[in-house]
Protein backbone atom coordinates (compact mmCIF):
# COMPACT_ATOMS: atom_id res chain seq x y z
CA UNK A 1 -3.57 -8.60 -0.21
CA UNK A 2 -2.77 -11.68 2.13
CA UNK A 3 -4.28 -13.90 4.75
CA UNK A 4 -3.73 -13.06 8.17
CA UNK A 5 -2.00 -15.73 9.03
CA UNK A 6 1.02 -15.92 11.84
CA UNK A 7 4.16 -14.41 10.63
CA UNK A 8 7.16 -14.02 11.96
CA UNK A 9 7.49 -11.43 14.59
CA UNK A 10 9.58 -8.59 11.96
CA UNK A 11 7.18 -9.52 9.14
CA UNK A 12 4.06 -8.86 11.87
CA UNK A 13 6.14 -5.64 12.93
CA UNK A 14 6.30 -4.53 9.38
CA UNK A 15 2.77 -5.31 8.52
CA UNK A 16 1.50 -3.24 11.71
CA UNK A 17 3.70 -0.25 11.09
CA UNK A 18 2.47 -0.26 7.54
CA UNK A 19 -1.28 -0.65 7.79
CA UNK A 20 -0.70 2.34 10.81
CA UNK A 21 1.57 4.75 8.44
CA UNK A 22 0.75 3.79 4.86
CA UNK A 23 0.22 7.46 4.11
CA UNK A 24 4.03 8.18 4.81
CA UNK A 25 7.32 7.78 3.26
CA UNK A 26 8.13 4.18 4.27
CA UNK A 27 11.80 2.87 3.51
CA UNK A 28 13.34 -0.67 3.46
CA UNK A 29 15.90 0.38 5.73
CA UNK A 30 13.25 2.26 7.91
CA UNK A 31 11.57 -1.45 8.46
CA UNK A 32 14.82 -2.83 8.99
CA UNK A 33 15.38 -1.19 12.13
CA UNK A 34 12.38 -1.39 13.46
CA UNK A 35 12.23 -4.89 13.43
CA UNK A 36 15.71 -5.51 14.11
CA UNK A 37 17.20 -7.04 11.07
CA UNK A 38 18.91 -5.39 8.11
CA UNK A 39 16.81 -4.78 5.47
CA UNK A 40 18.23 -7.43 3.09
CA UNK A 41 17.22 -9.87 5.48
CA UNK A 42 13.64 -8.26 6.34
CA UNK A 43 13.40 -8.42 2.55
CA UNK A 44 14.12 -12.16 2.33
CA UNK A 45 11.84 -12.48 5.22
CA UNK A 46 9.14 -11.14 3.98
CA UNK A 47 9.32 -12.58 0.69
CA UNK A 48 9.02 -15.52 2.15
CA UNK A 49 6.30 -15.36 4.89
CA UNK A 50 3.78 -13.12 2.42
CA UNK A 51 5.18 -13.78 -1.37
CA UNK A 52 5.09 -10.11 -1.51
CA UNK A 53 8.07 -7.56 -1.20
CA UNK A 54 7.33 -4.94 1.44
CA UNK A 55 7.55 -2.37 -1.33
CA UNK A 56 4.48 -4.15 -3.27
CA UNK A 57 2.66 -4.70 -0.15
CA UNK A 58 2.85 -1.24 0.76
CA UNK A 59 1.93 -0.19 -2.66
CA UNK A 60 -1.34 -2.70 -2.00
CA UNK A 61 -2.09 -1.33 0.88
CA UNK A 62 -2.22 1.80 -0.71
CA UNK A 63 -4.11 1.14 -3.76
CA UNK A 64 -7.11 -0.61 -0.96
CA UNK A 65 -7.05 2.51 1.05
CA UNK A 66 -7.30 4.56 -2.43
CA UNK A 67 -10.57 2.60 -3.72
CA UNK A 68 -12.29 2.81 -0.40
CA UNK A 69 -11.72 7.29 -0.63
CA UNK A 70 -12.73 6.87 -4.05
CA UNK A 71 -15.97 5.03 -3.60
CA UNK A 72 -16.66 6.48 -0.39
CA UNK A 73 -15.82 9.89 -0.34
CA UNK A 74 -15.66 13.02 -2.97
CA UNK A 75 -12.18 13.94 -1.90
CA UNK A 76 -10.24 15.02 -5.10
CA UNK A 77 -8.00 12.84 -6.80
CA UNK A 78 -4.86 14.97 -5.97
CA UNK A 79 -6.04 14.85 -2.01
CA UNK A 80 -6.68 10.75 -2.03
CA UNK A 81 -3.04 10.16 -3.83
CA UNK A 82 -1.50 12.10 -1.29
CA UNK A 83 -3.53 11.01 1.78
CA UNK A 84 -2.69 7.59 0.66
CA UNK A 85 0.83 8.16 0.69
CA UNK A 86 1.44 8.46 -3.31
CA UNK A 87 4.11 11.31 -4.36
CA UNK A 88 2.28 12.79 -7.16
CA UNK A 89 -0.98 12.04 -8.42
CA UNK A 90 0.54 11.65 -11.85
CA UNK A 91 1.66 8.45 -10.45
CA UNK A 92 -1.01 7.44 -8.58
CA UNK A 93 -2.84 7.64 -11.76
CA UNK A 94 -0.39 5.37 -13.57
CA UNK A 95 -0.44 2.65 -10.86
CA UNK A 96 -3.78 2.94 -10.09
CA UNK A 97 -5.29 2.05 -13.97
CA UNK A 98 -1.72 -0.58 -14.26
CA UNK A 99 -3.22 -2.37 -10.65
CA UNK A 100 -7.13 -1.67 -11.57
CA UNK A 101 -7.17 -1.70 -15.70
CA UNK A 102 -9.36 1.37 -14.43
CA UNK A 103 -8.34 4.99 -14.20
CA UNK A 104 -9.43 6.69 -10.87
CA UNK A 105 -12.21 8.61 -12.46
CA UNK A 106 -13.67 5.47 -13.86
CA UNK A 107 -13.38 3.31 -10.93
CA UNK A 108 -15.43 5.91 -8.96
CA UNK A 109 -17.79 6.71 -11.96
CA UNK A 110 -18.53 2.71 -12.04
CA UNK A 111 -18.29 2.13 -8.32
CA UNK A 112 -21.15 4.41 -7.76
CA UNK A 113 -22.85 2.90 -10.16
CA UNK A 114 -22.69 -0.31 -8.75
């Protein structure tokens, strides 16, 4: 998703917290405070160190985490969508074959393969 390169020290704060708690409800506002700044301003900040929103790098973060289970592991769909932090596996399914061009089933069918 992006180059560890130095970031500010909210965009680093942000990062951290999300790689730790990817699997949980994350808000804007919830970043915000705990990096100090109001979440407009993490926003702009973040924008601009990473090119990402925090909402899209989260969502990355997510979709990583959900290849590796699906490759990896034999966990059911429904269990990897929630373990990854996903509200429904309806719409893990949706973002997963929009990111992928793959639906979950596939990308593990083909994975294995591979």
């Amino acid at each position: 998703v992006y180059s560890r390169k130095k970031y500010c020290t909210a965009v680093e704060t942000s990062i951290s917290y999300m790689e730790t708690h990817f699997s949980r409800d994350i808000s804007l506002d919830h970043l915000g405070k705990l990096s100090g700044y109001s979440s407009l301003h993490l926003l702009r900040l973040f924008k601009r160190d990473t090119g990402y929103t925090p909402h899209d790098f989260l969502t990355s973060l997510r979709m990583n985490a959900a290849k590796r289970m699906l490759i990896y592991t034999d966990k059911p769909l429904t269990e990897i969508a929630s373990e990854c932090g996903f509200r429904s596996d309806s719409h893990f399914k949706i973002l997963f074959r929009k990111t992928t061009g793959f639906t979950p089933g596939n990308y593990r069918k083909n994975a294995k393969i591979l």
